[in-house]
Protein backbone atom coordinates (compact mmCIF):
# COMPACT_ATOMS: atom_id res chain seq x y z
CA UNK A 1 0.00 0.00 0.00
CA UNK A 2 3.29 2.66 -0.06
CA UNK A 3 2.09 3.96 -3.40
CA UNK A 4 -1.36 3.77 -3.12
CA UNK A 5 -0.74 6.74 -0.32
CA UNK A 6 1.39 8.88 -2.42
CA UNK A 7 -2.16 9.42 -5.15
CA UNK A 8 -4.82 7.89 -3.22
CA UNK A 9 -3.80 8.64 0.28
CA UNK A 10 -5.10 5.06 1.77
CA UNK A 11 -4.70 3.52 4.75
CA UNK A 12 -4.02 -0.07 5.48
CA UNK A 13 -6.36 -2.79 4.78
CA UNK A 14 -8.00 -4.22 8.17
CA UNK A 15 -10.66 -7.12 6.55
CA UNK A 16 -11.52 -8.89 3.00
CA UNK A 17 -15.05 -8.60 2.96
CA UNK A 18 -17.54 -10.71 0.22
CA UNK A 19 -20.75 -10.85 0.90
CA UNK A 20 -24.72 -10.15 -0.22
CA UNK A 21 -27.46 -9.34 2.05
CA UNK A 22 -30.37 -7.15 1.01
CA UNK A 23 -29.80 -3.56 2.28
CA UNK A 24 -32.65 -2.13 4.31
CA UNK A 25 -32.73 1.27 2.63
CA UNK A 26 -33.86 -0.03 -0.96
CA UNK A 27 -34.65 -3.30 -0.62
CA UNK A 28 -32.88 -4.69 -3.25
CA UNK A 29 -30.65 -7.54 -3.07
CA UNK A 30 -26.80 -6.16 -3.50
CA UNK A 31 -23.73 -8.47 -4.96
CA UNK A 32 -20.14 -7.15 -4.91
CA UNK A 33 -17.56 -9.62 -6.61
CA UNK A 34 -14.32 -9.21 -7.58
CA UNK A 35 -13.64 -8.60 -11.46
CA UNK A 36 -10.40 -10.37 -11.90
CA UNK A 37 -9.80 -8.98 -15.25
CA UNK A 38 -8.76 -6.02 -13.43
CA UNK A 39 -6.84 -6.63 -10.77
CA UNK A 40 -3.40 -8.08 -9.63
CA UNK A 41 -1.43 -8.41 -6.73
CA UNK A 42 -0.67 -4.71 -6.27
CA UNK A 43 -3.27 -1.68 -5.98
CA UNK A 44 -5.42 -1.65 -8.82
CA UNK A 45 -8.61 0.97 -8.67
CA UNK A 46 -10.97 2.28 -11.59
CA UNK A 47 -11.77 6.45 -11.66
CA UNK A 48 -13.15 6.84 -14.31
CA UNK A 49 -15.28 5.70 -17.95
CA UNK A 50 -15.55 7.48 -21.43
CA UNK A 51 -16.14 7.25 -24.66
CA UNK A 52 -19.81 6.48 -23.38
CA UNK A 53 -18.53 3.80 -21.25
CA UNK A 54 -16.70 1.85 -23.70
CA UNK A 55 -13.58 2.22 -22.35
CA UNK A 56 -12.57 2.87 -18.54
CA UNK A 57 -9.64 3.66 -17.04
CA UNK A 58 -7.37 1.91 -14.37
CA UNK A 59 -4.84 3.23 -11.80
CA UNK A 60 -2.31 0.21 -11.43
CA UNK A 61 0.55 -0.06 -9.27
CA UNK A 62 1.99 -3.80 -11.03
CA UNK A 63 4.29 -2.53 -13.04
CA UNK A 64 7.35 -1.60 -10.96
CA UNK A 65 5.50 -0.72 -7.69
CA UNK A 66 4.58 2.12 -9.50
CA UNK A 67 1.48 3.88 -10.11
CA UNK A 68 0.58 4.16 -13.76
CA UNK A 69 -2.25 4.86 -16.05
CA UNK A 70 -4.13 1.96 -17.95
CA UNK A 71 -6.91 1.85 -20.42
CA UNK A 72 -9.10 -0.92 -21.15
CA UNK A 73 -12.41 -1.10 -23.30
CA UNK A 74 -15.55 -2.47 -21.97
CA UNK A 75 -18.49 -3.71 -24.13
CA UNK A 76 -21.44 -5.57 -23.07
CA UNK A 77 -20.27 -6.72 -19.99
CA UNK A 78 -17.02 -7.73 -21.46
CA UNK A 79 -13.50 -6.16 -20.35
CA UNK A 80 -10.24 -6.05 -22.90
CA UNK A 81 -6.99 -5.65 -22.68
CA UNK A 82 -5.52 -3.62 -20.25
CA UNK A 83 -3.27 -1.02 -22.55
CA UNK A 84 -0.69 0.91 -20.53
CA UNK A 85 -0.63 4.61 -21.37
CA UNK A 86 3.05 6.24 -22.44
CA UNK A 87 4.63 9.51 -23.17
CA UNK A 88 3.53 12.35 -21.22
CA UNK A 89 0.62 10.54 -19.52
CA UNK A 90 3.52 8.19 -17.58
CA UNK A 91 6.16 10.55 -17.38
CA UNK A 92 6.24 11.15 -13.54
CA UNK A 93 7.23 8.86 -10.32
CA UNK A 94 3.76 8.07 -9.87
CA UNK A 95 0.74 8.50 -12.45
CA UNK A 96 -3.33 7.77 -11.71
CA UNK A 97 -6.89 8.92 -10.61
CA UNK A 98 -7.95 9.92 -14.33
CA UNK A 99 -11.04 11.47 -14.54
CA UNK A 100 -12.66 11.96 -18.56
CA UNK A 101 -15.16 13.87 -20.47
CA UNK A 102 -17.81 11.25 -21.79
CA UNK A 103 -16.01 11.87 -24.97
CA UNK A 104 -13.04 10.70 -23.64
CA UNK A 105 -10.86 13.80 -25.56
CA UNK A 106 -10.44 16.06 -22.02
CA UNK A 107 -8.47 14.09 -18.89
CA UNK A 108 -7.60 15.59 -15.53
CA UNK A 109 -5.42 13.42 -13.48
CA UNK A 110 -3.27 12.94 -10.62
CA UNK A 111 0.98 12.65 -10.60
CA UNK A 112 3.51 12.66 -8.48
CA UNK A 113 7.31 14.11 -9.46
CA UNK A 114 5.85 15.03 -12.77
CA UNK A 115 8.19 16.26 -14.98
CA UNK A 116 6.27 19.04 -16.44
CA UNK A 117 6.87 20.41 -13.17
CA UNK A 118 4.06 21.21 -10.34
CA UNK A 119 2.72 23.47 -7.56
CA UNK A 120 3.05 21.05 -4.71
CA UNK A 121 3.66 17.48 -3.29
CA UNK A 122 0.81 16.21 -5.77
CA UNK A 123 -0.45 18.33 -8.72
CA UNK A 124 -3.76 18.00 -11.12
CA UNK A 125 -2.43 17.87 -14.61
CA UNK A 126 -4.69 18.05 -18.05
CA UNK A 127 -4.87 16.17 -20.74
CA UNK A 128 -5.99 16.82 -23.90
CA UNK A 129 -6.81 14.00 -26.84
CA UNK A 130 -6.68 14.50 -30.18
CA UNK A 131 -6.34 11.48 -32.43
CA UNK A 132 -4.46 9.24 -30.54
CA UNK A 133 -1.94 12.14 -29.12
CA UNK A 134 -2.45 13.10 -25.70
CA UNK A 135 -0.94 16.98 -25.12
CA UNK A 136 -0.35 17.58 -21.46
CA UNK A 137 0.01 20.61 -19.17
CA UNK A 138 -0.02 21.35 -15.07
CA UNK A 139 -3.41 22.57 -14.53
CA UNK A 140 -1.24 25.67 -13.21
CA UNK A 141 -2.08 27.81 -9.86
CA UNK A 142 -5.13 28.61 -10.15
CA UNK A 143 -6.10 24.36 -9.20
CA UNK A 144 -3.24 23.51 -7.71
CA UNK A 145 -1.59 24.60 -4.16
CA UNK A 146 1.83 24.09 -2.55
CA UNK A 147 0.14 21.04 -0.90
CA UNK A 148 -1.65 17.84 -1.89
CA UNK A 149 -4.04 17.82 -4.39
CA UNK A 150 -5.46 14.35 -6.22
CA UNK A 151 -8.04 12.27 -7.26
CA UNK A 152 -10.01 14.30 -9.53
CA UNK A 153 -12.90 14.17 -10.57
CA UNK A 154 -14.61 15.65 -13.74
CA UNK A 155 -18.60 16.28 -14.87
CA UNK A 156 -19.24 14.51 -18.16
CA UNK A 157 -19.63 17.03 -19.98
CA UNK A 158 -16.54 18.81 -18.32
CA UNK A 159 -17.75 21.69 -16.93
CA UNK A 160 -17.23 20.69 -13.12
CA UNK A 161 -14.04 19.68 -11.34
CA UNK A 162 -14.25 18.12 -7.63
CA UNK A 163 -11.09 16.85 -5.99
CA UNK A 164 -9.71 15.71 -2.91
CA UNK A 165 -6.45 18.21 -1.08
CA UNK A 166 -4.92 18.67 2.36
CA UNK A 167 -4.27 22.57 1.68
CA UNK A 168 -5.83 24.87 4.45
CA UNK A 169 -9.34 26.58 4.79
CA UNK A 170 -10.69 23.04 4.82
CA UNK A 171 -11.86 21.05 7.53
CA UNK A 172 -9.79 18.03 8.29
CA UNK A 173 -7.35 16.09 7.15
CA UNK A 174 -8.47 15.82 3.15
CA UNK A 175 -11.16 17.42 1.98
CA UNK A 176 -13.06 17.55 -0.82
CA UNK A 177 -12.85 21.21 -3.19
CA UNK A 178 -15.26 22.20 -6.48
CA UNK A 179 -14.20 23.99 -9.34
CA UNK A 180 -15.96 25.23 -12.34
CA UNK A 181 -15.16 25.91 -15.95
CA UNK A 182 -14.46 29.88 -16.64
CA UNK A 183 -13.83 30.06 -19.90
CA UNK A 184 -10.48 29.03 -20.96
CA UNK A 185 -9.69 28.04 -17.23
CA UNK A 186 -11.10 27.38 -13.68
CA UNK A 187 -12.49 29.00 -11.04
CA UNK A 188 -10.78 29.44 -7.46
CA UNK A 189 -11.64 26.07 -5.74
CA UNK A 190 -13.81 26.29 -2.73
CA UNK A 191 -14.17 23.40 -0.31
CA UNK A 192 -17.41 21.44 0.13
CA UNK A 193 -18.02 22.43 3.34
CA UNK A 194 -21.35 20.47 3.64
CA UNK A 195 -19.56 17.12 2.88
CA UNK A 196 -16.24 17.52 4.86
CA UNK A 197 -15.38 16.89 8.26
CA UNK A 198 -12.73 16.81 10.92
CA UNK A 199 -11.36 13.57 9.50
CA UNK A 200 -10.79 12.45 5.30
CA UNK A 201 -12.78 12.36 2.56
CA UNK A 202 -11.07 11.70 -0.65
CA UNK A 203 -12.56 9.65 -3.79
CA UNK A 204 -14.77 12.15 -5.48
CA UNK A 205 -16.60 10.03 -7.92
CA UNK A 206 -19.72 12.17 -10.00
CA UNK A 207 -21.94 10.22 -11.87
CA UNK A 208 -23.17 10.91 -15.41
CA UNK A 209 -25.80 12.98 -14.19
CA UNK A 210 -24.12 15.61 -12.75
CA UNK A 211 -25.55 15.74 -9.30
CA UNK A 212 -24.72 12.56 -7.57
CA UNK A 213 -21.72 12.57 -5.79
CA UNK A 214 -19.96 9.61 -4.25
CA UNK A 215 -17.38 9.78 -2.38
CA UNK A 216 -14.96 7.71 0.41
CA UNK A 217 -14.45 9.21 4.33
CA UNK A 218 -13.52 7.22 7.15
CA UNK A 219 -15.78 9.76 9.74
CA UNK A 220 -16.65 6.54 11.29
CA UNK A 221 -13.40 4.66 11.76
CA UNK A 222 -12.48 3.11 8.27
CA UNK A 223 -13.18 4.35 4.86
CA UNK A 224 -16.70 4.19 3.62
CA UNK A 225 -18.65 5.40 0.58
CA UNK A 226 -21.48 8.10 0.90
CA UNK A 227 -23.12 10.05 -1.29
CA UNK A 228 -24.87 13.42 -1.30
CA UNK A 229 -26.75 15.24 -4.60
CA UNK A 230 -26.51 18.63 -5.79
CA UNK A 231 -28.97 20.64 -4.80
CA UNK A 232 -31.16 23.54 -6.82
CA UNK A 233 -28.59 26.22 -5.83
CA UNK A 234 -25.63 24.33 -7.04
CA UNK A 235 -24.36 23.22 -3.31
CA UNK A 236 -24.62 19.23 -2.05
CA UNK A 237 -26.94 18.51 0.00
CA UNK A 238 -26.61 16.33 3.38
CA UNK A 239 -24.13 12.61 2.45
CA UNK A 240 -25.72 9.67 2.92
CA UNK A 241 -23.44 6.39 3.67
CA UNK A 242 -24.01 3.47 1.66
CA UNK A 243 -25.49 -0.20 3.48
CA UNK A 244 -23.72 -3.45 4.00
CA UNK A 245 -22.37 -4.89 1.49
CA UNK A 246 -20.71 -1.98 -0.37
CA UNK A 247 -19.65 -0.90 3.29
CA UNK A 248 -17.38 -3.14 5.06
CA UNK A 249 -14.95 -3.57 8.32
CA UNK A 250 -12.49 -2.61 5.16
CA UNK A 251 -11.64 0.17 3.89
CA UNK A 252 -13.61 1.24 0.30
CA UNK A 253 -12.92 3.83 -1.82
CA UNK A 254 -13.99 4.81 -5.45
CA UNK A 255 -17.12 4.28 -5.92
CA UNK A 256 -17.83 4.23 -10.39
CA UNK A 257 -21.35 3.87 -11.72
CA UNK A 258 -21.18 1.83 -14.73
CA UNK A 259 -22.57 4.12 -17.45
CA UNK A 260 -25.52 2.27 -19.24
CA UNK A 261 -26.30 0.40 -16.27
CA UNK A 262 -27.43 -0.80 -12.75
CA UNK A 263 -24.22 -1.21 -11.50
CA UNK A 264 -21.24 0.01 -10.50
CA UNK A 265 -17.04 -0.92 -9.86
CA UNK A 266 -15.80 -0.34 -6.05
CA UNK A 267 -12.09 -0.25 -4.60
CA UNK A 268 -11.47 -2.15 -1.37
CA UNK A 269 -9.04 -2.93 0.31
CA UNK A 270 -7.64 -6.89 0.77
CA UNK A 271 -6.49 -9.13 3.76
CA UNK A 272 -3.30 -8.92 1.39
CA UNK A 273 -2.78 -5.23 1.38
CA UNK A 274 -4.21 -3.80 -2.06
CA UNK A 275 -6.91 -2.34 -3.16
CA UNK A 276 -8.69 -4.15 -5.77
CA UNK A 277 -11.68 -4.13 -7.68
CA UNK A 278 -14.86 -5.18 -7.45
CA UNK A 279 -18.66 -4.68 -9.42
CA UNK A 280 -21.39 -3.89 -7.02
CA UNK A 281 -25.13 -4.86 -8.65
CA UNK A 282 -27.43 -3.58 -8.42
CA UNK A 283 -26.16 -0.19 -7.56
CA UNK A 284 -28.14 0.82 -4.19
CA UNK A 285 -27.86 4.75 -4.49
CA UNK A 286 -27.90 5.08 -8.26
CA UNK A 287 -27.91 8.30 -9.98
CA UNK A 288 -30.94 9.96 -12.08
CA UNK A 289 -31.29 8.36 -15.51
CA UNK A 290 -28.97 9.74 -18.56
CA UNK A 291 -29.54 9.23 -22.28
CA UNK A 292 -26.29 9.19 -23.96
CA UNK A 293 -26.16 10.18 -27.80
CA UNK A 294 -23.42 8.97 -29.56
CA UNK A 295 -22.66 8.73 -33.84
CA UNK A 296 -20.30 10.17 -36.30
CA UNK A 297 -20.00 13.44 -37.58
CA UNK A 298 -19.73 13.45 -41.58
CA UNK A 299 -19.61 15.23 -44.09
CA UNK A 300 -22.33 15.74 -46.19
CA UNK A 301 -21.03 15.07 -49.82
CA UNK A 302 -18.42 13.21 -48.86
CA UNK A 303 -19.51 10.57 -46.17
CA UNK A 304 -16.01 11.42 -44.62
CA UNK A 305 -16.02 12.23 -41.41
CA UNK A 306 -14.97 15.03 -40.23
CA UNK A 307 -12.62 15.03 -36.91
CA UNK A 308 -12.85 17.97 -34.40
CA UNK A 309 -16.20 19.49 -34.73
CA UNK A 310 -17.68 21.27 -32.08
CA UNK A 311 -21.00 19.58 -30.12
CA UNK A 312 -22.58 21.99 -28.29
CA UNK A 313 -25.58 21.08 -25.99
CA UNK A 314 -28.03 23.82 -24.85
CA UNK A 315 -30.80 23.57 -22.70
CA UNK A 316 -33.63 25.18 -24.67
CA UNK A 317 -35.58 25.83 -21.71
CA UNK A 318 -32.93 28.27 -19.85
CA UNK A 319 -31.44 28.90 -23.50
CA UNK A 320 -27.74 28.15 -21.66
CA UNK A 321 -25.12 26.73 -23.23
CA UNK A 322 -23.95 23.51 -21.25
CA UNK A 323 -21.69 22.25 -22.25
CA UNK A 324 -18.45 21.90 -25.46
CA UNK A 325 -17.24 18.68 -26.32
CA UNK A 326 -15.48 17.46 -30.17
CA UNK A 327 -15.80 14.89 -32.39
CA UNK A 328 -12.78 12.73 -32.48
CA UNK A 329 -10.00 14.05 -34.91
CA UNK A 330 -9.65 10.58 -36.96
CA UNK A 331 -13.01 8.82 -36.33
CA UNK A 332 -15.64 12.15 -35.99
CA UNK A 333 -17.42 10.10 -33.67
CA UNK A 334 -18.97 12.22 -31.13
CA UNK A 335 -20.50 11.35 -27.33
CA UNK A 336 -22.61 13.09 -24.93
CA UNK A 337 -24.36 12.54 -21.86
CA UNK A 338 -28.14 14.34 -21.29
CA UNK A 339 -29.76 13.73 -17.94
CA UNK A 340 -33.23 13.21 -17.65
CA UNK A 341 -35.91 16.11 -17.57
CA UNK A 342 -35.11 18.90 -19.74
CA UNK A 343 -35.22 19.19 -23.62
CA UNK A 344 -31.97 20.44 -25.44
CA UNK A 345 -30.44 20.69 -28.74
CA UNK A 346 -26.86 19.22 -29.58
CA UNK A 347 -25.54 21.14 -32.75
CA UNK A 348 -22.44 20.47 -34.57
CA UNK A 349 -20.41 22.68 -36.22
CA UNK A 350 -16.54 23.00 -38.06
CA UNK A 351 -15.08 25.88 -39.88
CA UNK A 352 -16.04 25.72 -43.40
CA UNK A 353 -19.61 23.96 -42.57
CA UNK A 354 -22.67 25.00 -42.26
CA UNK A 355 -24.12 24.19 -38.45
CA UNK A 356 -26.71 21.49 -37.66
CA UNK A 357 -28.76 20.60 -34.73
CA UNK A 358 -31.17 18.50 -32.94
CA UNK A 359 -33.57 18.46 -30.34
CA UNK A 360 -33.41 15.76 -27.70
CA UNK A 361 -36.78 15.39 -25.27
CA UNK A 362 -35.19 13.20 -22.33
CA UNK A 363 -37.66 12.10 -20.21
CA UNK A 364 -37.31 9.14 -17.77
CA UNK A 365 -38.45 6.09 -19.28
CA UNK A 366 -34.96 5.69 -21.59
CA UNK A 367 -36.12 2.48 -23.77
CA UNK A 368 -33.66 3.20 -26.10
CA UNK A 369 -30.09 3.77 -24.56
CA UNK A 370 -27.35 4.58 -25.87
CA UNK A 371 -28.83 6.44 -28.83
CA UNK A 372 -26.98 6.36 -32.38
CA UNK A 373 -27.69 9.61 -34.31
CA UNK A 374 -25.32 10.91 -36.78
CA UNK A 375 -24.39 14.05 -38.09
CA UNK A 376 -24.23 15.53 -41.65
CA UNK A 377 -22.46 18.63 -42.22
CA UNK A 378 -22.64 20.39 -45.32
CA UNK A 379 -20.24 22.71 -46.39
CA UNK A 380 -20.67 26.44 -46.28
CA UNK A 381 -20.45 26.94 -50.29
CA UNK A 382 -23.85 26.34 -51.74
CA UNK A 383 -24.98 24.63 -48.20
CA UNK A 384 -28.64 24.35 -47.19
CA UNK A 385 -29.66 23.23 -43.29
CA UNK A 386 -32.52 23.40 -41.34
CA UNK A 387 -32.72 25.70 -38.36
CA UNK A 388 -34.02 24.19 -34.96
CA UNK A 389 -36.84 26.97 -34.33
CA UNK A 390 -39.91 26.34 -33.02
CA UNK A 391 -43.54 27.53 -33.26
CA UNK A 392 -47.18 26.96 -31.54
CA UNK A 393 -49.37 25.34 -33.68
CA UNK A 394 -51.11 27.76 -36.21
CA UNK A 395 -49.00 30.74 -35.20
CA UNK A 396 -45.97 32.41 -36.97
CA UNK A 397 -43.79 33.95 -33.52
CA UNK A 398 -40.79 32.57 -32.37
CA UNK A 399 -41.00 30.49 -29.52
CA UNK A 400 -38.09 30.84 -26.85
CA UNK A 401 -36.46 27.64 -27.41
CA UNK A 402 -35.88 28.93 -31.13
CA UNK A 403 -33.37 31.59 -29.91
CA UNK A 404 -30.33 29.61 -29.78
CA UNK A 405 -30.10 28.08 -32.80
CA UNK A 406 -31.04 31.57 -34.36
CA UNK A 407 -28.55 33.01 -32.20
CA UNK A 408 -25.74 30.60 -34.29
CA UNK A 409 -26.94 32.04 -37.50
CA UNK A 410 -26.04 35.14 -36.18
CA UNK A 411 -22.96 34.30 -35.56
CA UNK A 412 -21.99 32.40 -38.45
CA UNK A 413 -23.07 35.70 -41.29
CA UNK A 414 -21.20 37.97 -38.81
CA UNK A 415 -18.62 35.52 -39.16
CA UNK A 416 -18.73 35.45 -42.94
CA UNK A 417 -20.16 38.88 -43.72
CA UNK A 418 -20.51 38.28 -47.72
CA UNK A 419 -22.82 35.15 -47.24
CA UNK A 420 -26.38 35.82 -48.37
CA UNK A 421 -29.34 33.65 -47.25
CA UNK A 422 -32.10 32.22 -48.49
CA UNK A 423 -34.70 31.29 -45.40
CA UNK A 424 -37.25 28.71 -46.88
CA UNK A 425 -40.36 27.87 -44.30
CA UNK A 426 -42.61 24.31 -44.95
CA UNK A 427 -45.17 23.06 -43.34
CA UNK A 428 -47.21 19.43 -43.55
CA UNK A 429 -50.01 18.16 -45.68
CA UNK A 430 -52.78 19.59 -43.29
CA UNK A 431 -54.68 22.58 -44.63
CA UNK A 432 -54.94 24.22 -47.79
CA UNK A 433 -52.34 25.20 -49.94
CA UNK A 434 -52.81 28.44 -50.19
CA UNK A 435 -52.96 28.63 -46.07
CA UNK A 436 -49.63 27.02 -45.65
CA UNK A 437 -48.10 28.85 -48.47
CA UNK A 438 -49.18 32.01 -46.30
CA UNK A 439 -48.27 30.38 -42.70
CA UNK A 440 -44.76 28.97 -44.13
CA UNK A 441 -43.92 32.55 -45.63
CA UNK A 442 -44.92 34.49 -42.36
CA UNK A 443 -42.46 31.44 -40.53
CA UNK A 444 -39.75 33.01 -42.61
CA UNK A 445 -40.08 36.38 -42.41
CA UNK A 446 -40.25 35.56 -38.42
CA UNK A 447 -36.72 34.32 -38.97
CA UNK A 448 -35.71 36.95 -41.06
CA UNK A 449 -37.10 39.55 -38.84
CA UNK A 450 -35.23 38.26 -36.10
CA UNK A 451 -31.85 38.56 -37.52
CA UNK A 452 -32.14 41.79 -38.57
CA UNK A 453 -33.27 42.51 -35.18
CA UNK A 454 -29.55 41.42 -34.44
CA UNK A 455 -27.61 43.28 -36.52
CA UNK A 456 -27.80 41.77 -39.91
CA UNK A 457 -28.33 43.15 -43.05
CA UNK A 458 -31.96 42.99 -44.69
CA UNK A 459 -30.45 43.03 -47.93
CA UNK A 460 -28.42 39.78 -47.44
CA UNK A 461 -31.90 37.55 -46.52
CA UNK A 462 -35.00 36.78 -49.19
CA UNK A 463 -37.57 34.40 -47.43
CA UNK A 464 -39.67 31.98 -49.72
CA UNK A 465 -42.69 29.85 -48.46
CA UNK A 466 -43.05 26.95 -49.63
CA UNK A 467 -46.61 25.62 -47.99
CA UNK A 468 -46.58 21.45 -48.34
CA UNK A 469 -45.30 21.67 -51.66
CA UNK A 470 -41.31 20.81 -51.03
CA UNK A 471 -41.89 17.96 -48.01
CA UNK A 472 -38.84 16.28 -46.78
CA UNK A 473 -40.26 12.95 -46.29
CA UNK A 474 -43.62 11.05 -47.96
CA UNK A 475 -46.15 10.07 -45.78
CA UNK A 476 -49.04 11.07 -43.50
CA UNK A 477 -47.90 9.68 -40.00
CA UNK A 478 -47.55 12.41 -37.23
CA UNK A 479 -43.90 11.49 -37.51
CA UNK A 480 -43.69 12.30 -41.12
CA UNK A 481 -45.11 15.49 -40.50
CA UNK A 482 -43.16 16.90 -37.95
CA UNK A 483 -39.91 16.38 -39.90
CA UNK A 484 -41.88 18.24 -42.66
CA UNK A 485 -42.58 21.13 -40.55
CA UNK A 486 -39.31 23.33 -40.56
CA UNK A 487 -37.27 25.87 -41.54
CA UNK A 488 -34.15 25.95 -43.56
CA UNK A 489 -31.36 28.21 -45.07
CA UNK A 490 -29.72 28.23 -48.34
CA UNK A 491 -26.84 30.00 -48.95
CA UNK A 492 -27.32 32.08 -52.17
CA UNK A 493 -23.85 32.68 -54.54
């Protein structure tokens, strides 16, 4: 256990524990087994899962009796490989705790001796994929502190960082600190005063969600897994610790939920000394239901796909921008995580293309999880799209949820101030034709009015309805329909 404290800051082991009783609290019968796939004789704990949750990613102390970083994929059930990550991502004494980005392309992790250089004892260091080339950098001063600070911890979609440090205006020993995304950087970390105490906690684990937090604290004498869930106003509410069996007379730490399913991979400690790992199933505290979207983004003509495009999710309700994440650079294949309850759009977009988006109604009956939806991009000369904008049935004004994607048309004829656009509205088969040639024009002048309204020329915009005459798809289901209602832009030469 010598390197295991160095990152992880465990104690000894004092019990092996295997058992399955049915906790109390839920009422559901709880397994935890070992997955020998995973472990070895030496400490071997899981932080983290991408790529959505085909591949996770091991801290491993067998080679050398010191701490390194391994990958391995996961699919149905299955486990790989275990590949040992080199160059910068090893180049340090001791290497471990990644934490990803459900797309896998952003890492924060944990070394010791690192020979980028650091703040303190331990440093936070970021990692950023592109291809299969990892570029690494200290996650500089603002993070880090002339003391201890490990096991990160990231939101999937990147935007929150929780971590464990000993540096003062804490509470105890280790605490746990928070983090968010400021533009190109961080924000000053502030401790989570609700979940610390006079003694450890350490282990940050947040699931998919965003809001449930597990974490390890040995309050009570050995190391034990709670879990507490962000509250409206953005601050944890009160921990609760997890029954018997995931709690033991040992000590547990890292608590993963499996994404995709009702389980979830724990680190405890042996009668031997090491931490290894084990699946707990069902998962007894699980977190609030997350559809993951995953495809390829491709071009349009080509079928190629098209590596580092932008996916940006917005909730439409709040109009806010959530959160960034990129296609990969060779494959274009794209991942994101939206929890349950709100409706959003995910748009792609990549200099030289026109934008695209799609809504994405999450509720909590998931039937179909992951979803595969790709993405065709069409480039900017002679492109057409459709624009995710909404209106009430019958009516011609902009509804709220429309303002983003407007807002990105904005942006893109600033960007290019000699485009010209052609906004084309169509509606379904119901009706007349001469009332949805009148309904689909007064849809594009809506559009066109709004531009203007933000700056752009009325000269470079002509508006066309085109009623039910132009429909995207045959048929007269409901589904059919919809996709025929819609607005899109042409660029003119």
């Amino acid at each position: 256990m010598r390197t295991a404290a160095v990152l992880a800051c465990i104690g000894c082991a004092v019990a092996f524990v295997h058992a399955q009783v049915t906790p109390r609290a839920v009422g559901r019968t709880v397994q935890v087994v070992p997955v020998p796939e995973l472990n070895s004789s030496a400490d071997d704990f899981v932080t983290g899962f991408a790529r959505g949750g085909r591949e996770a990613y091991l801290t491993s102390s067998r080679a050398g009796n010191r701490q390194r970083l391994y990958r391995v994929s996961y699919e149905q059930g299955r486990w790989g490989e275990l590949e040992r990550l080199g160059g910068e991502l090893s180049d340090a004494t001791h290497v471990g705790a990644a934490t990803l980005t459900i797309d896998g392309n952003l890492m924060v992790f944990a070394a010791f001796q690192h020979e980028l250089g650091g703040q303190g004892r331990t440093d936070l260091y970021i990692a950023e994929r592109r291809g299969k080339r990892w570029t690494v950098r200290n996650a500089g001063a603002g993070v880090n502190s002339s003391y201890w600070d490990s096991q990160p911890c990231l939101s999937a979609d990147g935007e929150l960082l929780i971590f464990a440090s000993d540096r003062p205006g804490g509470t105890g020993g280790t605490d746990l600190w928070m983090s968010r995304r400021q533009g190109g950087g961080w924000s000053a970390p502030m401790p989570l005063s609700r979940l610390n105490t006079a003694a450890d906690e350490m282990a940050p684990m947040l699931a998919p969600d965003g809001r449930t937090l597990y974490f390890a604290s040995n309050r009570d004498g050995n190391f034990d897994i709670f879990v507490s869930r962000m509250q409206q106003d953005g601050t944890f509410g009160r921990p609760e610790k997890l029954p018997a069996p995931v709690n033991t007379s040992a000590d547990e730490f890292f608590f993963v939920p499996i994404p995709g399913e009702d389980a979830a991979l724990l680190s405890r400690a042996t009668a031997a000394g090491d931490l290894d790992v084990f699946r707990v199933v069902p998962n007894p505290e699980p977190p609030e239901p997350v559809l993951t979207v995953q495809g390829t983004v491709l071009d349009a003509r080509s079928n190629e796909p098209l590596g580092g495009a932008v996916i940006t999710i917005t909730d439409l309700r709040t109009r806010r921008k959530l959160a960034e994440l990129y296609s990969d650079e060779e494959t274009g294949q794209y991942y994101v995580a939206l929890p349950s309850g709100r409706s959003y759009s995910i748009t792609a977009s990549r200099e030289g293309y026109l934008f695209y988006s799609e809504r994405f109604d999450v509720g909590r009956d998931l039937r179909q999880n992951p979803l595969t939806k790709d993405i065709l991009l069409t480039p900017i000369e002679g492109g057409r799209t459709r624009l995710l904008v909404f209106f009430d049935f019958d009516k011609a004004e902009l509804k709220e949820e429309s303002f983003p994607e407007l807002d990105r048309l904005v942006e893109l004829l600033r960007a290019y101030p000699n485009l010209r656009v052609l906004v084309e509205g169509h509606t379904d088969d119901v009706g007349t034709d001469e009332y949805n040639d009148r309904l689909s024009q007064r849809r594009a002048d809506a559009v066109k009015q709004y531009l203007v309204q933000n700056g752009i020329d009325a000269r470079r915009i002509e508006t066309k309805g085109w009623g039910r005459r132009k429909p995207l798809v045959r048929g007269t289901t409901e589904e059919a329909r919809a996709q025929n209602r819609r607005v899109e832009i042409q660029l003119l030469p």
